[in-house]
Protein backbone atom coordinates (compact mmCIF):
# COMPACT_ATOMS: atom_id res chain seq x y z
CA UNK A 1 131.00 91.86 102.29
CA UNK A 2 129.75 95.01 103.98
CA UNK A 3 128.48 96.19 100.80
CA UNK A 4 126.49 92.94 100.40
CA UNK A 5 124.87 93.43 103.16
CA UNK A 6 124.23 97.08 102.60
CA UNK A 7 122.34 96.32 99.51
CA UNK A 8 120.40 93.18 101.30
CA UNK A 9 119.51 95.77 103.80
CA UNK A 10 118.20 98.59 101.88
CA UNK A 11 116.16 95.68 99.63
CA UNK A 12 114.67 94.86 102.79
CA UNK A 13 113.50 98.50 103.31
CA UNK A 14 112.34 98.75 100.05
CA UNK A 15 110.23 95.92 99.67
CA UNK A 16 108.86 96.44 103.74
CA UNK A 17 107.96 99.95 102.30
CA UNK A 18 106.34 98.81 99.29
CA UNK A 19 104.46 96.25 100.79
CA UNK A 20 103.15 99.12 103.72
CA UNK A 21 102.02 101.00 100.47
CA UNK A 22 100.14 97.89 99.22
CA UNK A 23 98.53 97.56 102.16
CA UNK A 24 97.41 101.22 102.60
CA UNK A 25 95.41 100.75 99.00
CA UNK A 26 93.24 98.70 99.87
CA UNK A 27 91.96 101.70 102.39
CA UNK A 28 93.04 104.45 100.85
CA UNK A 29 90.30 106.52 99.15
CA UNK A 30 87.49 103.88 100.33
CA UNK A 31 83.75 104.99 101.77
CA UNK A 32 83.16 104.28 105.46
CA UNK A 33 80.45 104.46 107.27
CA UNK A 34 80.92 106.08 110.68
CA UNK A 35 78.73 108.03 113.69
CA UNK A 36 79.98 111.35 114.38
CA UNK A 37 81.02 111.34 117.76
CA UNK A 38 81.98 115.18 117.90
CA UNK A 39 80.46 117.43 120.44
CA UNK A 40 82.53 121.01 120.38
CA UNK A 41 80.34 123.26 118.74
CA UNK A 42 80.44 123.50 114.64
CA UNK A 43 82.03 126.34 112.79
CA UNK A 44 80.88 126.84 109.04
CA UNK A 45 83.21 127.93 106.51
CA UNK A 46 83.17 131.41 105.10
CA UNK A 47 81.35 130.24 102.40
CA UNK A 48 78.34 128.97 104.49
CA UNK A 49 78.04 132.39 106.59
CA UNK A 50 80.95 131.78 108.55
CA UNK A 51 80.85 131.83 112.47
CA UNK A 52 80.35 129.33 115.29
CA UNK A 53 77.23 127.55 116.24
CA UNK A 54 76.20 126.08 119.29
CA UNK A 55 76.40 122.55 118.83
CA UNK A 56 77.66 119.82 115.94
CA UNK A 57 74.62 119.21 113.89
CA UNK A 58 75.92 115.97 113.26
CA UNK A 59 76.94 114.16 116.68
CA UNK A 60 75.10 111.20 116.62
CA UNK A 61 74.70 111.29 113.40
CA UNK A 62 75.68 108.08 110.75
CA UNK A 63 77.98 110.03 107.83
CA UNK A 64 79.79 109.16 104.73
CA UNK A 65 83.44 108.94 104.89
CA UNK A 66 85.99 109.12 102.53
CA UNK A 67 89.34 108.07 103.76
CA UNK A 68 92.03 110.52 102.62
CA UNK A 69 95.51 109.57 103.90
CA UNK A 70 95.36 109.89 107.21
CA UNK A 71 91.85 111.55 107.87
CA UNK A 72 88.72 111.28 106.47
CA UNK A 73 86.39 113.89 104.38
CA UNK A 74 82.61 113.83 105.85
CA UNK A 75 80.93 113.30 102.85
CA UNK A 76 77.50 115.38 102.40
CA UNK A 77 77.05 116.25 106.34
CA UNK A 78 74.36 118.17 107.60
CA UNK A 79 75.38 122.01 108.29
CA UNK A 80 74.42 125.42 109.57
CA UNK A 81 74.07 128.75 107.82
CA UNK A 82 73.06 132.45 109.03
CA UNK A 83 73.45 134.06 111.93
CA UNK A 84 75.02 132.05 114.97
CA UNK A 85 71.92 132.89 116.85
CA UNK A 86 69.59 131.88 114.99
CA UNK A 87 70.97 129.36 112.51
CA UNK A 88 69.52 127.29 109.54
CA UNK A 89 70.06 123.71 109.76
CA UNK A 90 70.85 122.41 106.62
CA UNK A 91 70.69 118.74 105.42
CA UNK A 92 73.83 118.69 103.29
CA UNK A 93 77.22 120.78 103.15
CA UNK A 94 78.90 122.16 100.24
CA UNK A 95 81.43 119.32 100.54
CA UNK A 96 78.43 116.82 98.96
CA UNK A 97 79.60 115.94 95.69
CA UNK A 98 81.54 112.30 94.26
CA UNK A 99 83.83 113.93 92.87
CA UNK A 100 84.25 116.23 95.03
CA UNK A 101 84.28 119.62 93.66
CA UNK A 102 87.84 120.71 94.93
CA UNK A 103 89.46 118.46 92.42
CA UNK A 104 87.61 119.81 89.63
CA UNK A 105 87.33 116.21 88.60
CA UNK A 106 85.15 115.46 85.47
CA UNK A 107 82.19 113.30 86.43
CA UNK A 108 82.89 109.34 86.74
CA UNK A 109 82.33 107.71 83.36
CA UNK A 110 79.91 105.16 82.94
CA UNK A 111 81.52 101.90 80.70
CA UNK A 112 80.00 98.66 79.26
CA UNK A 113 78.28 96.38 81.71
CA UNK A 114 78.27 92.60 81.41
CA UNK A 115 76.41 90.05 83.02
CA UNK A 116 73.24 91.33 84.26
CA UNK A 117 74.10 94.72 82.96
CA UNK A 118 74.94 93.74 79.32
CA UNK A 119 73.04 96.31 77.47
CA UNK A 120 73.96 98.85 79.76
CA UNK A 121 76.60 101.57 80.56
CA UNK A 122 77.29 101.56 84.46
CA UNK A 123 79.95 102.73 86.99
CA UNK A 124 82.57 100.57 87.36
CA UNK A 125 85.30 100.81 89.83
CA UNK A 126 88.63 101.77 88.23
CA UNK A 127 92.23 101.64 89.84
CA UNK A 128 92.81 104.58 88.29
CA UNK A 129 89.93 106.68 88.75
CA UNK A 130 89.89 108.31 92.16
CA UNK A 131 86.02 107.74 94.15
CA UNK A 132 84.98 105.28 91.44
CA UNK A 133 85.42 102.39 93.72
CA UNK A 134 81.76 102.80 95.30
CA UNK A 135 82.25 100.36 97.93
CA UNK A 136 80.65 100.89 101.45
CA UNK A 137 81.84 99.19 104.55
CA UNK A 138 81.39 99.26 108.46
CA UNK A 139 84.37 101.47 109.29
CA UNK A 140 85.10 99.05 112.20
CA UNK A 141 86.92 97.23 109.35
CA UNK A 142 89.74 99.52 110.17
CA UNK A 143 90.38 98.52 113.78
CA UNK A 144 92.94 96.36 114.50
CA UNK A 145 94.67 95.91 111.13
CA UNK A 146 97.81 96.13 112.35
CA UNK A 147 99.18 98.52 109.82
CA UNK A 148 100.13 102.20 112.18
CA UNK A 149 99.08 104.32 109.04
CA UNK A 150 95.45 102.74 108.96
CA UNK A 151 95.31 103.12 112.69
CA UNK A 152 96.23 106.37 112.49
CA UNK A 153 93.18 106.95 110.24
CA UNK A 154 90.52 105.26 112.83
CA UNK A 155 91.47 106.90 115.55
CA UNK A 156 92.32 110.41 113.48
CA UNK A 157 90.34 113.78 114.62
CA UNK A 158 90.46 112.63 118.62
CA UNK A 159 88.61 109.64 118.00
CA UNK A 160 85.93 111.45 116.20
CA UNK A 161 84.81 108.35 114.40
CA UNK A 162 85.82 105.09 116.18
CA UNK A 163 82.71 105.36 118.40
CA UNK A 164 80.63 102.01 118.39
CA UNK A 165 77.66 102.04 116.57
CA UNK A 166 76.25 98.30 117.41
CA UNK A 167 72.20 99.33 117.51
CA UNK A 168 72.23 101.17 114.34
CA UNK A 169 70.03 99.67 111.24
CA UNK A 170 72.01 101.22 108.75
CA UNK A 171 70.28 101.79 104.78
CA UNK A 172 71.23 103.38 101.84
CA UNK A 173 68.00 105.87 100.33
CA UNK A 174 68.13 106.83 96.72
CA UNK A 175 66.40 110.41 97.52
CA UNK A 176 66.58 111.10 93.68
CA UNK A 177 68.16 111.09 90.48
CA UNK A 178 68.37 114.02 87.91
CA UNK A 179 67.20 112.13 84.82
CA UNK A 180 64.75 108.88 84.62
CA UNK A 181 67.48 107.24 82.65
CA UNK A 182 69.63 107.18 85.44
CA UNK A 183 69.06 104.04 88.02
CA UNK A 184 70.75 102.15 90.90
CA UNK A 185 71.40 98.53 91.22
CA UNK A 186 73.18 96.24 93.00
CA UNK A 187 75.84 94.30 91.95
CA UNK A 188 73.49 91.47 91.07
CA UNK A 189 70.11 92.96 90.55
CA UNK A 190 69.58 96.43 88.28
CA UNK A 191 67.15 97.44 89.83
CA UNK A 192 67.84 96.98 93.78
CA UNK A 193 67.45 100.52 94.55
CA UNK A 194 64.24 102.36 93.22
CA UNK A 195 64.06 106.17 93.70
CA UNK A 196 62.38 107.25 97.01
CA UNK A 197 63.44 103.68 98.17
CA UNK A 198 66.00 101.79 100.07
CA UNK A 199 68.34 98.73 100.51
CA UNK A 200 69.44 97.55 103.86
CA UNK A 201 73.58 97.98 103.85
CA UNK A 202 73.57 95.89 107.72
CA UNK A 203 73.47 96.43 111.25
CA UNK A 204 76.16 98.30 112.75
CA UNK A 205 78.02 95.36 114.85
CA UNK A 206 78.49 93.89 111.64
CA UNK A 207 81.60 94.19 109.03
CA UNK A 208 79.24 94.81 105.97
CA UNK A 209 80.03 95.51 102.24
CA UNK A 210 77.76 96.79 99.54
CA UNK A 211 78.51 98.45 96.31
CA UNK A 212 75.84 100.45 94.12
CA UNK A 213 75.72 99.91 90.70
CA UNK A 214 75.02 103.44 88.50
CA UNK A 215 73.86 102.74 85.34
CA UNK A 216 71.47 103.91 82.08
CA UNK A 217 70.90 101.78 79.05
CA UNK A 218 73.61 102.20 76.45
CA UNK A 219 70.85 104.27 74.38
CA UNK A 220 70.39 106.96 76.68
CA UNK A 221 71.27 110.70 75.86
CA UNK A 222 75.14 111.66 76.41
CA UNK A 223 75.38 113.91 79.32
CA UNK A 224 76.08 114.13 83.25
CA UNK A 225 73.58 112.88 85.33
CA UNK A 226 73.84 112.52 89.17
CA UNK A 227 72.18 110.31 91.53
CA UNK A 228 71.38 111.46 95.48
CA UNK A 229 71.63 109.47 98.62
CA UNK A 230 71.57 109.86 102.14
CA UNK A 231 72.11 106.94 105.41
CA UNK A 232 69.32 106.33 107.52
CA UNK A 233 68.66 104.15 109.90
CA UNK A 234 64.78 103.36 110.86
CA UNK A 235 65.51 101.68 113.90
CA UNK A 236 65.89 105.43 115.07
CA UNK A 237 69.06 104.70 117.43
CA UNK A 238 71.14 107.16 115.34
CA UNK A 239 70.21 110.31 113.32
CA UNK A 240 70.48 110.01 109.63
CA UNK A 241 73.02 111.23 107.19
CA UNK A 242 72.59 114.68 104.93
CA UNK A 243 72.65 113.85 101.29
CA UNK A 244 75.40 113.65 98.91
CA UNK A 245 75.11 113.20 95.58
CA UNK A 246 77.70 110.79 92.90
CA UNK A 247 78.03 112.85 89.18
CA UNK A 248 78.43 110.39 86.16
CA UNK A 249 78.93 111.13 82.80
CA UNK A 250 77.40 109.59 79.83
CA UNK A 251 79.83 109.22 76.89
CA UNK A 252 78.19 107.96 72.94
CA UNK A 253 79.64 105.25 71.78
CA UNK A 254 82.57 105.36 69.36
CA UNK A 255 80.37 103.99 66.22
CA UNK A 256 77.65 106.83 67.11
CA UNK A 257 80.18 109.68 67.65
CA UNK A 258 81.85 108.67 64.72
CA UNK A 259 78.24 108.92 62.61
CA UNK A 260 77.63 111.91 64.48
CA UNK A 261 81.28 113.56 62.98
CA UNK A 262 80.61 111.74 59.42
CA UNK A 263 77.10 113.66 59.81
CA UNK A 264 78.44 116.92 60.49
CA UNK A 265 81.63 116.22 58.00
CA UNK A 266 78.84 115.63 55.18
CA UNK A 267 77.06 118.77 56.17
CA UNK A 268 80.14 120.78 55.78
CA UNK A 269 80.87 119.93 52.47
CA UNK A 270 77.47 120.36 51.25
CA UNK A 271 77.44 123.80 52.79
CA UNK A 272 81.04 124.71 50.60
CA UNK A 273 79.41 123.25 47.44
CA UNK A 274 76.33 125.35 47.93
CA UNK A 275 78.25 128.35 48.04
């Protein structure tokens, strides 16, 4: 009997635990959008010049986040550089990348679109693929879920991003894009967000959601291409964001790589027979 209830017990655990961990994904690894409510002064990283600055150059400012566990990483912040005294404010960090550059992650490979994107390779979110789910939501959506490990995330670095944000009018820019191949949609219209232009992601009392859509026609040129954005918000309550950028990769198709080997397989052997 006792060990009956031993196992029922530890069953329970198990499946309370796995159900906590299925409840963290849908959080885990997820883009936020937060106001910077820090006011200690900033210290750059050796790699920046090192040394501490007077102020944050973001307080106030609308940023990026990427939830990590049980913190977030500011995403393509503003930063300072030089001398302490007489700094250079900079409108992006070296942390500004999607993937970020730490991993050493190969850029997010654009698949087969359907629908509106039939004809078209785009960015597609993938279970699997860590920062390929490009979603973007209020990260009020945190509050109150009940779960202590996704509390512990809003209210992480002493309430450093928690702060309301109701007045904000909060966009997404496309500031540019390395190759004219490369655009950004939304999920139902390709061409949503024009370079230079912008798309209004909601005000910042409400729980929005929006998703951009990276894609080229299934033609283009393989290669990496990257696309750069920054948060803004015109009604000028709130400073905007520094850029950050999202790498993508552009694989041939299978038929044209395999044409492309046949090519260079047929070359080979006429080069042998020459000789």
């Amino acid at each position: 009997m006792k060990m009956h209830f031993g196992f029922r017990a530890v069953a329970a655990t198990v499946a309370a635990v796995l159900a906590c961990e299925m409840a963290l994904a849908q959080y885990d690894g997820k883009y936020y959008v937060g106001i910077d409510g820090r006011t200690d002064p900033y210290t750059a990283p050796d790699s920046d010049g090192g040394g501490a600055y007077p102020d944050n150059p973001n307080n106030g400012r609308l940023t990026l986040l990427l939830s990590h566990g049980n913190h977030y990483h500011g995403i393509g912040s503003y930063s300072y550089s030089g001398p302490s005294a007489t700094p250079t404010l900079n409108s992006t960090n070296a942390n500004n990348r999607l993937p970020e550059g730490y991993t050493l992650q190969a850029p997010l490979a654009l698949t087969p679109g359907a629908g509106v994107y039939a004809g078209r390779n785009v960015l597609a979110s993938d279970p699997g693929v860590e920062y390929s789910d490009l979603e973007i939501q209020n990260v009020h959506v945190l509050a109150n879920t009940g779960i202590a490990e996704v509390d512990a995330l809003y209210h992480s670095s002493s309430n450093r991003w928690d702060g309301p944000f109701d007045a904000a009018d909060i966009h997404l820019e496309l500031v540019g894009t390395s190759s004219p191949w490369l655009n950004v949609g939304s999920p139902t219209d390709p061409s949503a967000l024009p370079v230079g232009g912008d798309i209004h992601l909601g005000e910042g009392d409400e729980m929005f959601s929006f998703t951009p859509v990276l894609w080229v026609d299934e033609s283009a040129p393989a290669g990496d291409y990257w696309a750069e954005f920054r948060l803004t918000d015109p009604s000028g309550a709130f400073g905007d964001s520094g850029s950050f950028f999202i790498d993508v990769r552009q694989v041939p198709e299978p038929t044209t790589a395999l044409l492309t080997g046949l090519g260079l397989l047929g070359a080979a052997t006429l080069t042998r027979r020459s000789r």
